[in-house]
C-alpha atoms as a PDB file:
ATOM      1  CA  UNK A   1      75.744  79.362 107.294  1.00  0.00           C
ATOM      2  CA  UNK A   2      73.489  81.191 104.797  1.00  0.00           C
ATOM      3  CA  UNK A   3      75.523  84.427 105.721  1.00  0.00           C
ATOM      4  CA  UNK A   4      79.128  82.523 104.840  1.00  0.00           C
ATOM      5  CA  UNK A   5      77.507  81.033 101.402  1.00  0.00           C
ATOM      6  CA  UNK A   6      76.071  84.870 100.888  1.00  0.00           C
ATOM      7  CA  UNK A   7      78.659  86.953 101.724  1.00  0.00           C
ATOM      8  CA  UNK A   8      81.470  84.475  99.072  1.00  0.00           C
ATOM      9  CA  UNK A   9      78.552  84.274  96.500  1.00  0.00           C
ATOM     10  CA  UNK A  10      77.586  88.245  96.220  1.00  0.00           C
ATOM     11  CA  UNK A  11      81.181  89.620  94.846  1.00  0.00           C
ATOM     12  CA  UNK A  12      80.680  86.658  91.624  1.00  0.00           C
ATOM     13  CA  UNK A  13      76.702  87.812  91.347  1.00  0.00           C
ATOM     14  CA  UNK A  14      78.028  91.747  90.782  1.00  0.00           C
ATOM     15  CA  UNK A  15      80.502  90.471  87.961  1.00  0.00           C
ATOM     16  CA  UNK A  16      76.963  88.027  86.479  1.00  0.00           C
ATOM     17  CA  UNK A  17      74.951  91.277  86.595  1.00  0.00           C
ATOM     18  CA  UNK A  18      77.778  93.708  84.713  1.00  0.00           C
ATOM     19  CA  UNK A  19      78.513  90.494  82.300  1.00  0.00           C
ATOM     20  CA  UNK A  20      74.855  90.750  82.007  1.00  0.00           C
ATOM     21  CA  UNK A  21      74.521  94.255  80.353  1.00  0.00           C
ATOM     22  CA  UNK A  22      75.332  92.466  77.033  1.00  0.00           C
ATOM     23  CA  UNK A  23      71.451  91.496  76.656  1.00  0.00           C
ATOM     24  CA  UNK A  24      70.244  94.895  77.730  1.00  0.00           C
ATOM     25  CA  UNK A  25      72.827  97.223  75.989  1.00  0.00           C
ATOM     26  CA  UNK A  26      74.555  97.902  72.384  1.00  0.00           C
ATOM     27  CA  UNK A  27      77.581  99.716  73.482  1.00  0.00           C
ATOM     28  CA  UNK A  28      79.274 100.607  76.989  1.00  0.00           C
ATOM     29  CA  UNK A  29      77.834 101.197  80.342  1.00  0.00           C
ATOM     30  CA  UNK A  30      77.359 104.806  80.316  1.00  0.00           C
ATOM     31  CA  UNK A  31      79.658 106.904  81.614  1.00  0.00           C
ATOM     32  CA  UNK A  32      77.983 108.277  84.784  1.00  0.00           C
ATOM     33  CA  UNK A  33      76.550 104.649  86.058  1.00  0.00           C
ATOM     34  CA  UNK A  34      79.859 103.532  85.853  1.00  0.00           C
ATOM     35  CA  UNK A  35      81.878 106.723  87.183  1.00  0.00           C
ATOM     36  CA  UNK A  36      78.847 106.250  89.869  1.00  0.00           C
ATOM     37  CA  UNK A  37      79.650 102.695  90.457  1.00  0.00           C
ATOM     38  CA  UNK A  38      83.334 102.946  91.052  1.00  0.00           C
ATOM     39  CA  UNK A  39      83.036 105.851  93.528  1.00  0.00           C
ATOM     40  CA  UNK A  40      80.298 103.981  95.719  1.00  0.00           C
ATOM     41  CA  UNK A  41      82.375 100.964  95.402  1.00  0.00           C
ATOM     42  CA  UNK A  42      85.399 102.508  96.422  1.00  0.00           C
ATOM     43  CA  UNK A  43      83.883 104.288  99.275  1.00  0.00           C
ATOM     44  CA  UNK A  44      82.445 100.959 100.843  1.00  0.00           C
ATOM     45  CA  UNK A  45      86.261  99.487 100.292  1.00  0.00           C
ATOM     46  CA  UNK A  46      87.690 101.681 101.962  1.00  0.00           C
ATOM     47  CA  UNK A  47      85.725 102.619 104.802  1.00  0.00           C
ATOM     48  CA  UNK A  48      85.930  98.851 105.108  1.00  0.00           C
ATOM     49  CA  UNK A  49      89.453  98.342 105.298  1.00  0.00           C
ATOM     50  CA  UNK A  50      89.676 100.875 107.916  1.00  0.00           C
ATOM     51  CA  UNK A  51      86.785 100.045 109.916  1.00  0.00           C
ATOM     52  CA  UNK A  52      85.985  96.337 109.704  1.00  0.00           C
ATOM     53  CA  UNK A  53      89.667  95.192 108.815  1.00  0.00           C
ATOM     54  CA  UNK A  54      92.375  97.487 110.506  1.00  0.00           C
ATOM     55  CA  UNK A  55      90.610  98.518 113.414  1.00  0.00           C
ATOM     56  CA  UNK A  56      89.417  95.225 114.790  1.00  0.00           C
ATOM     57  CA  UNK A  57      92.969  93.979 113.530  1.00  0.00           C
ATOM     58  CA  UNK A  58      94.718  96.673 116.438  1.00  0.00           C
ATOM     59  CA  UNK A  59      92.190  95.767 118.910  1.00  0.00           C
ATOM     60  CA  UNK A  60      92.796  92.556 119.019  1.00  0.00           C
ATOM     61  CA  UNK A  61      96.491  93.068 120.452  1.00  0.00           C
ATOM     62  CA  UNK A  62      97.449  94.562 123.292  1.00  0.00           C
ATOM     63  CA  UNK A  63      99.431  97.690 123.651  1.00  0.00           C
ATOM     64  CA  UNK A  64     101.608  99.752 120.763  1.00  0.00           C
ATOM     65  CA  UNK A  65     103.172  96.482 119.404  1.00  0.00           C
ATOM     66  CA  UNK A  66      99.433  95.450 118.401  1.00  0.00           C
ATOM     67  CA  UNK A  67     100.053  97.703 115.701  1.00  0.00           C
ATOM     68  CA  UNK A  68     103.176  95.903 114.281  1.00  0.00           C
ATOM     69  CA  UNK A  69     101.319  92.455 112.921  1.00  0.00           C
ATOM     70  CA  UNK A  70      98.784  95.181 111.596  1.00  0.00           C
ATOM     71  CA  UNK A  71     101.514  97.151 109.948  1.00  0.00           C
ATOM     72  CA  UNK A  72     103.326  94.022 108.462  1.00  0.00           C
ATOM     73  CA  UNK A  73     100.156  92.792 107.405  1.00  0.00           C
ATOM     74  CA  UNK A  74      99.143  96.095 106.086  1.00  0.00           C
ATOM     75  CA  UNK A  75     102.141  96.529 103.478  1.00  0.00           C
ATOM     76  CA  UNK A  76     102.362  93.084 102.511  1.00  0.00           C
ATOM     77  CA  UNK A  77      98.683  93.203 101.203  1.00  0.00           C
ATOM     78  CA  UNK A  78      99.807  95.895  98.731  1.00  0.00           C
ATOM     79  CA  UNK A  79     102.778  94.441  97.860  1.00  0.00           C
ATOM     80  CA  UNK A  80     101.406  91.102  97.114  1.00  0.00           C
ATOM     81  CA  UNK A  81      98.819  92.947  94.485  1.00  0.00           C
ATOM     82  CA  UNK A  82     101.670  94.660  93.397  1.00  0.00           C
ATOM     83  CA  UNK A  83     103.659  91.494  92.696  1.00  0.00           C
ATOM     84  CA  UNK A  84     100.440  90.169  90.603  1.00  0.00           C
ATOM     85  CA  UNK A  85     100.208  93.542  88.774  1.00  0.00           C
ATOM     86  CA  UNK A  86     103.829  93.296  87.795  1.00  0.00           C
ATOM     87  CA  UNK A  87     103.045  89.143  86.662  1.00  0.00           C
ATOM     88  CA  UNK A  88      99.968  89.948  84.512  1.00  0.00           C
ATOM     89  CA  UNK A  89      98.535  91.758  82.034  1.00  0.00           C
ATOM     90  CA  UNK A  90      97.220  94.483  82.856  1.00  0.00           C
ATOM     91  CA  UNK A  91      94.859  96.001  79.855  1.00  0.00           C
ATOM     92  CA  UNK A  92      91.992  98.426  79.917  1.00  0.00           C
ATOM     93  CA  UNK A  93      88.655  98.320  78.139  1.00  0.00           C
ATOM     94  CA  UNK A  94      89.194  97.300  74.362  1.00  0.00           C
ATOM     95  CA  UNK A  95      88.789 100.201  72.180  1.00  0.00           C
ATOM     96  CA  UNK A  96      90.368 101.949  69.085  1.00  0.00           C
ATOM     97  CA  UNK A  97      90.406 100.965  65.492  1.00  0.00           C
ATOM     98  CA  UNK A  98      91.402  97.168  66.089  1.00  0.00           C
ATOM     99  CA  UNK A  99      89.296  95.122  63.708  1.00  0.00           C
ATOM    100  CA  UNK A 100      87.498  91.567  65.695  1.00  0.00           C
ATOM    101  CA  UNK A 101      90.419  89.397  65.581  1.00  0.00           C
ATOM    102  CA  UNK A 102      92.394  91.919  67.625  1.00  0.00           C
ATOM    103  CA  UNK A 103      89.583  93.022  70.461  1.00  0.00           C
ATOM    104  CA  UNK A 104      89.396  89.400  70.844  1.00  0.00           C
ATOM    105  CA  UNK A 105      92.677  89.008  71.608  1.00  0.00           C
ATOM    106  CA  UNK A 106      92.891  91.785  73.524  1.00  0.00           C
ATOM    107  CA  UNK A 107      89.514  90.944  75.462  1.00  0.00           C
ATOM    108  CA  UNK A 108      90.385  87.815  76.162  1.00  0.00           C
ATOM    109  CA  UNK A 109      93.695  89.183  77.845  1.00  0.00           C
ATOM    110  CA  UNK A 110      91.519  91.724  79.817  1.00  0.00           C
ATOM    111  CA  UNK A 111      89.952  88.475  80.903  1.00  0.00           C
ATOM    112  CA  UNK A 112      92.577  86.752  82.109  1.00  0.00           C
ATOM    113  CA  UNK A 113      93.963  90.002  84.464  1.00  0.00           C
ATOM    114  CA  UNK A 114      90.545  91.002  85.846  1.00  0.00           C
ATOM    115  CA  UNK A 115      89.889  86.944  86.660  1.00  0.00           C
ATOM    116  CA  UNK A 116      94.017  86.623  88.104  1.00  0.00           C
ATOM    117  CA  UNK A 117      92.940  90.262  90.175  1.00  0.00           C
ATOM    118  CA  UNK A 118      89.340  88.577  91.351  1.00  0.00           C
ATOM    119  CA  UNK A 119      91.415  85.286  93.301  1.00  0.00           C
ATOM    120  CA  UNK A 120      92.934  87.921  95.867  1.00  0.00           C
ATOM    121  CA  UNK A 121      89.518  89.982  96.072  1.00  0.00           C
ATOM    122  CA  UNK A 122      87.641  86.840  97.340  1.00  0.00           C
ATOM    123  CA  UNK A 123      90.316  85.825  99.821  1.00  0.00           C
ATOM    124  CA  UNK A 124      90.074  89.060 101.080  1.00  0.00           C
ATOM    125  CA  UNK A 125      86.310  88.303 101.867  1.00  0.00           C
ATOM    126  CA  UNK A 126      86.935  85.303 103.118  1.00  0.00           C
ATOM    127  CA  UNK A 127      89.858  86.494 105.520  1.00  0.00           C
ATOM    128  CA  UNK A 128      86.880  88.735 106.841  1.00  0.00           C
ATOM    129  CA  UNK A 129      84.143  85.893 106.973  1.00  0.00           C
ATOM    130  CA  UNK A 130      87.057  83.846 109.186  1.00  0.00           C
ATOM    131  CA  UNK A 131      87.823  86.621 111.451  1.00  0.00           C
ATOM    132  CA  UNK A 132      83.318  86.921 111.985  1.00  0.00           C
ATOM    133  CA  UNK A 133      83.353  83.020 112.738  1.00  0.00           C
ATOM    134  CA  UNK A 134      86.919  82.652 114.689  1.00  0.00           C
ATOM    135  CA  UNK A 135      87.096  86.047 116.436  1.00  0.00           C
ATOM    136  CA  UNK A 136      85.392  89.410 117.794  1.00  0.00           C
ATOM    137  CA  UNK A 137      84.812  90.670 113.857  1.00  0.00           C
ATOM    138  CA  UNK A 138      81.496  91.450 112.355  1.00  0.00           C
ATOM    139  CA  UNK A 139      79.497  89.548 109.826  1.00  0.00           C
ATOM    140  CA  UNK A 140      77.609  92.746 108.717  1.00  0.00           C
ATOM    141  CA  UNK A 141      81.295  94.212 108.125  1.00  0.00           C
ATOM    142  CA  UNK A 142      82.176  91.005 106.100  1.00  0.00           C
ATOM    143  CA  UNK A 143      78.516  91.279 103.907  1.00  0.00           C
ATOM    144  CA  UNK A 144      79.564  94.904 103.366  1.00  0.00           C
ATOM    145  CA  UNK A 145      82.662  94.191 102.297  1.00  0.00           C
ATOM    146  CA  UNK A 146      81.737  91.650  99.699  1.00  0.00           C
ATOM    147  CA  UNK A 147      78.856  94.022  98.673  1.00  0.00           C
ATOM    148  CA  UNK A 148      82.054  96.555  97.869  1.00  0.00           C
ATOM    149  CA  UNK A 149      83.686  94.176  95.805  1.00  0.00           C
ATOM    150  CA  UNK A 150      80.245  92.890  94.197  1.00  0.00           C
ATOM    151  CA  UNK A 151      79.439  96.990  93.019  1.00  0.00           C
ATOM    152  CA  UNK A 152      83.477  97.210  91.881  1.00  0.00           C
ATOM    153  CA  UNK A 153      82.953  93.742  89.843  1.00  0.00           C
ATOM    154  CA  UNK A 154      80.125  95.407  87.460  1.00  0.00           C
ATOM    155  CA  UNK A 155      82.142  96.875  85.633  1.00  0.00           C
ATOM    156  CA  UNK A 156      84.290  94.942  85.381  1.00  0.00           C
ATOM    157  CA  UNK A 157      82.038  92.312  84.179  1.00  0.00           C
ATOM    158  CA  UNK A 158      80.707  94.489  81.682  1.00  0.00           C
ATOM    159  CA  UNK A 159      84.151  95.759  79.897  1.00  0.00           C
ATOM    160  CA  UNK A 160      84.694  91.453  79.140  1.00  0.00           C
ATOM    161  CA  UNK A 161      81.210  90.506  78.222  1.00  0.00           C
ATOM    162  CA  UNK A 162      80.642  93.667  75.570  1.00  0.00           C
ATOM    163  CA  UNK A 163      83.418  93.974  73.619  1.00  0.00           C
ATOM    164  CA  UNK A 164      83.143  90.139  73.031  1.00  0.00           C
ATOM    165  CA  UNK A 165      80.318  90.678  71.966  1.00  0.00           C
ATOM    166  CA  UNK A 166      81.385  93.345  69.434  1.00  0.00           C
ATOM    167  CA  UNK A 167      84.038  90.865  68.336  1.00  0.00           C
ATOM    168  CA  UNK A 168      81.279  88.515  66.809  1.00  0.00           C
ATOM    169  CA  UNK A 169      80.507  86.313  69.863  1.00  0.00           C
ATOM    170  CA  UNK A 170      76.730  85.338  70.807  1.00  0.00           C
ATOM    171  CA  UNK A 171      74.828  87.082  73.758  1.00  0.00           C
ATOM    172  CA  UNK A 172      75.329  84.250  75.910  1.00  0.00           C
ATOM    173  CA  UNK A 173      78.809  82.980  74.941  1.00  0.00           C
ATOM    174  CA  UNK A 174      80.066  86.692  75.880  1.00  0.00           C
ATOM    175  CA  UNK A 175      77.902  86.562  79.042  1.00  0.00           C
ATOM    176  CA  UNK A 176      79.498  83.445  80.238  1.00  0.00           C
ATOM    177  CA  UNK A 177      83.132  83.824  79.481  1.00  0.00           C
ATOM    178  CA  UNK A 178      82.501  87.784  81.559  1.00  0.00           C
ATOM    179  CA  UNK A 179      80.164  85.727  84.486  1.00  0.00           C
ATOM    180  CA  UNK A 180      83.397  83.120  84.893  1.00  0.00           C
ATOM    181  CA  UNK A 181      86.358  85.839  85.258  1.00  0.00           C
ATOM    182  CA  UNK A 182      84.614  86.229  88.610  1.00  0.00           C
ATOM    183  CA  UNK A 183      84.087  82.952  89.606  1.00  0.00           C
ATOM    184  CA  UNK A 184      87.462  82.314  91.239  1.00  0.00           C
ATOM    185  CA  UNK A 185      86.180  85.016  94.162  1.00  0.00           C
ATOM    186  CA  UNK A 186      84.454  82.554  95.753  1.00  0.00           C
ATOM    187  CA  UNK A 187      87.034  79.488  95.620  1.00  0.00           C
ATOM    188  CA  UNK A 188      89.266  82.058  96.870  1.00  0.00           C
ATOM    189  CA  UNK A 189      86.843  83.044  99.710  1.00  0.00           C
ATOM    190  CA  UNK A 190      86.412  79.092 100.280  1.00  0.00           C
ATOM    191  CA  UNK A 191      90.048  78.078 100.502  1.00  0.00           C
ATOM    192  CA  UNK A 192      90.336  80.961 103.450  1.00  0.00           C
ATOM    193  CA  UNK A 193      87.261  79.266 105.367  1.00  0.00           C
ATOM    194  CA  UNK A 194      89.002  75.693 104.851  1.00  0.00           C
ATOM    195  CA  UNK A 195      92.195  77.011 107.017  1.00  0.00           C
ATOM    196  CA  UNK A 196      90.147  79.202 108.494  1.00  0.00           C
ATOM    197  CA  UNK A 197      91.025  76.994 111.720  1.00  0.00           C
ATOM    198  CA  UNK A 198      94.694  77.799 111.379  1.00  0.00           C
ATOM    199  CA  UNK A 199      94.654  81.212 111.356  1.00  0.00           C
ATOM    200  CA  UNK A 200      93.039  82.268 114.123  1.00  0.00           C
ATOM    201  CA  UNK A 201      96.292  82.993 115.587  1.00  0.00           C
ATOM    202  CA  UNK A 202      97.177  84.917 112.212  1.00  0.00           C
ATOM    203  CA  UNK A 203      94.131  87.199 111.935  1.00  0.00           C
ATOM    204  CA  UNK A 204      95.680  90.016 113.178  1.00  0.00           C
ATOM    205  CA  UNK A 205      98.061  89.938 110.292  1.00  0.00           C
ATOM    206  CA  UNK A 206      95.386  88.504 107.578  1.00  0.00           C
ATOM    207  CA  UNK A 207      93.051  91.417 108.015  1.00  0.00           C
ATOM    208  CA  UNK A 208      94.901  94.204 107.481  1.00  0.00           C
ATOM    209  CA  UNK A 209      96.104  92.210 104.727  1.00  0.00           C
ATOM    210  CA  UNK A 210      93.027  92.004 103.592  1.00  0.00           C
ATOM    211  CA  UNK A 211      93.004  95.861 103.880  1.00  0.00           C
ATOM    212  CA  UNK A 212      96.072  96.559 102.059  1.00  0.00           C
ATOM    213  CA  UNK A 213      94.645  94.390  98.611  1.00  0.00           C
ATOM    214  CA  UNK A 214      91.434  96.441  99.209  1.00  0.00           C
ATOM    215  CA  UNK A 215      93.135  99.668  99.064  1.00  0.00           C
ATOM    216  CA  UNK A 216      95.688  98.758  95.973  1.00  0.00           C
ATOM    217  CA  UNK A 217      92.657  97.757  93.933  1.00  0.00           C
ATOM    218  CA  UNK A 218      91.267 101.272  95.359  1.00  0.00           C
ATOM    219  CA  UNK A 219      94.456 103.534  94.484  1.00  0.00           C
ATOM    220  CA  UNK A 220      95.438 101.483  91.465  1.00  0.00           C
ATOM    221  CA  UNK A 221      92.498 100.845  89.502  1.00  0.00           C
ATOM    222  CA  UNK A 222      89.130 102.548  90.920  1.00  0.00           C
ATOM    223  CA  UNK A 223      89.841 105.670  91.619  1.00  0.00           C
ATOM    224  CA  UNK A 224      91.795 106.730  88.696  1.00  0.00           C
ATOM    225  CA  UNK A 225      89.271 105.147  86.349  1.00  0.00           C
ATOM    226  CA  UNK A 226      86.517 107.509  88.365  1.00  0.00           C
ATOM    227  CA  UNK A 227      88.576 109.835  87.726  1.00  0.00           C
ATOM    228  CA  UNK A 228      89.163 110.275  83.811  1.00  0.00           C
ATOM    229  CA  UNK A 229      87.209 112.933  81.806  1.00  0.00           C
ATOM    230  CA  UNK A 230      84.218 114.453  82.757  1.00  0.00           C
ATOM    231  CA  UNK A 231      81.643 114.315  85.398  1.00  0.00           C
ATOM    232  CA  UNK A 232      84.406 113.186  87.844  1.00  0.00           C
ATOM    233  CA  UNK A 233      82.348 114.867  90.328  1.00  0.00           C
ATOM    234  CA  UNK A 234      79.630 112.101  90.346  1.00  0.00           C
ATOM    235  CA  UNK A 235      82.453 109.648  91.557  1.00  0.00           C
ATOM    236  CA  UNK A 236      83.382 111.857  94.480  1.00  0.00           C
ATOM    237  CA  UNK A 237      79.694 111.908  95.572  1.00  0.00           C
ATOM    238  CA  UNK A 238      79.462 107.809  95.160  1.00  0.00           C
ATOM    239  CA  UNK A 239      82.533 107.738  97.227  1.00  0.00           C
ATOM    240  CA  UNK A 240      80.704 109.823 100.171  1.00  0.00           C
ATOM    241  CA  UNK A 241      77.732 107.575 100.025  1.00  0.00           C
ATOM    242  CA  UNK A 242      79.724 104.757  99.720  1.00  0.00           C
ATOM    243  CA  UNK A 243      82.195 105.453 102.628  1.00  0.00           C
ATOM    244  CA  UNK A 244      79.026 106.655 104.701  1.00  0.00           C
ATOM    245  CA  UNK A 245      77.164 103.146 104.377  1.00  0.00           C
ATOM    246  CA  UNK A 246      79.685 101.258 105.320  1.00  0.00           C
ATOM    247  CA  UNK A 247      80.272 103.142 108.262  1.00  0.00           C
ATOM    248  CA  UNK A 248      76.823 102.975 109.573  1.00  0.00           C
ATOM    249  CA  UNK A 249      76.620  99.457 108.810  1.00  0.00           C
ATOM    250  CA  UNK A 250      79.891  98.361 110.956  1.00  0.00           C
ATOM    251  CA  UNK A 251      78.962 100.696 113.830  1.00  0.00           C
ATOM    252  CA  UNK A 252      74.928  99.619 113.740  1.00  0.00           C
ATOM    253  CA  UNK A 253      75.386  95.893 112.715  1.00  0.00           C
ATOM    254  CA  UNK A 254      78.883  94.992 113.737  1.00  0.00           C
END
């Protein structure tokens, strides 16, 4: 039980501690930690998908038509964070010459998508929590996983909590309104664990659906962010470490 209440809590701590940097820090994470950050966080994610999500997903069939459900499942992942990309805003860190009434505005948009992209994130974990309690899967590879998610969330709580902050807000006003864009991960983890008995029979679609929203979130938003202007380089080294942990944990733990 104290795994389950970990594992849904940890992704909503990593968007506290980023939210958090507004008490510590008068302008934006610096650009290695975060450039850092996002490549370890998208090495766990995806190493994840493939080896605590997909793979168990296959095994759990029996010959080549296993890999339909996992193919179906797969797609539909991406295309359901696709749909939400399409339904949402979708705005970047607040910068530019905007005066406080407009960062507001525009933070508080930022909000909204990165709390509306969070709901799917925490299913995700608890999709992999379900398949550790229902099934063969691993409860290291579901920690891991949420550990991913938590590192990605820094950021992420970080771009809210600061520029409200620059907009005229208080410390702690700005660090609450960043801490709560990520507390719908663990509702949406919860809500998976309350039908959690009714999809046993799914899993082998729900975790490589799982596995296609990790990878979107991956393609879509991490990497190129890692990506932009200099020092690239210390993404792609994140990434390695990343990928590499998360391997060792699902072969040693899971």
């Amino acid at each position: 039980m104290n795994a389950v209440l970990t594992a849904l809590l940890i992704p909503f701590l990593g968007t506290a501690l980023g939210s958090a940097f507004v008490f510590f820090m008068k302008r934006d994470m610096p650009s290695k930690l975060q450039k850092a950050l996002l490549g370890f966080a998208s090495g766990v994610m995806v190493a994840a998908s493939v080896w605590s999500l997909i793979i168990p997903a296959i095994e759990m069939g029996s010959g080549k038509t296993s890999i339909i459900p996992v193919t179906i499942g797969l797609l539909a992942g991406f295309a359901f964070l696709l749909l939400i990309d399409q339904i949402t805003p979708h705005i970047h860190p607040v910068g530019g010459p905007e005066g406080p009434k407009s960062k507001l505005s525009r933070t508080t948009m930022l909000a909204l998508a990165v709390t509306i992209h969070n709901f799917p994130e925490g299913m995700a974990v608890g999709v992999a929590i379900a398949g550790a309690l229902t099934s063969d899967f691993s409860m290291a590879g579901a920690l891991a996983l949420s550990l991913g998610i938590a590192i990605q969330n820094v950021p992420e709580g970080a771009i809210i909590s600061m520029p409200l902050r620059a907009a005229g807000n208080s410390r702690w006003k700005s660090f609450l309104i960043g801490s709560l864009s990520g507390i719908v991960e663990p509702v949406g983890g919860a809500l998976v664990l309350l039908l959690a008995s009714f999809a046993t029979a799914t899993m082998p679609y729900l975790l490589p659906f799982a596995a296609g929203a990790m990878l979107y979130v991956v393609i879509e938003e991490l990497v190129p962010e890692a990506s932009q202007g200099e020092h690239s380089n210390i993404s792609t080294i994140g990434f390695a470490l990343g990928f590499a942990l998360m391997m060792v944990l699902d072969v040693v733990m899971g």
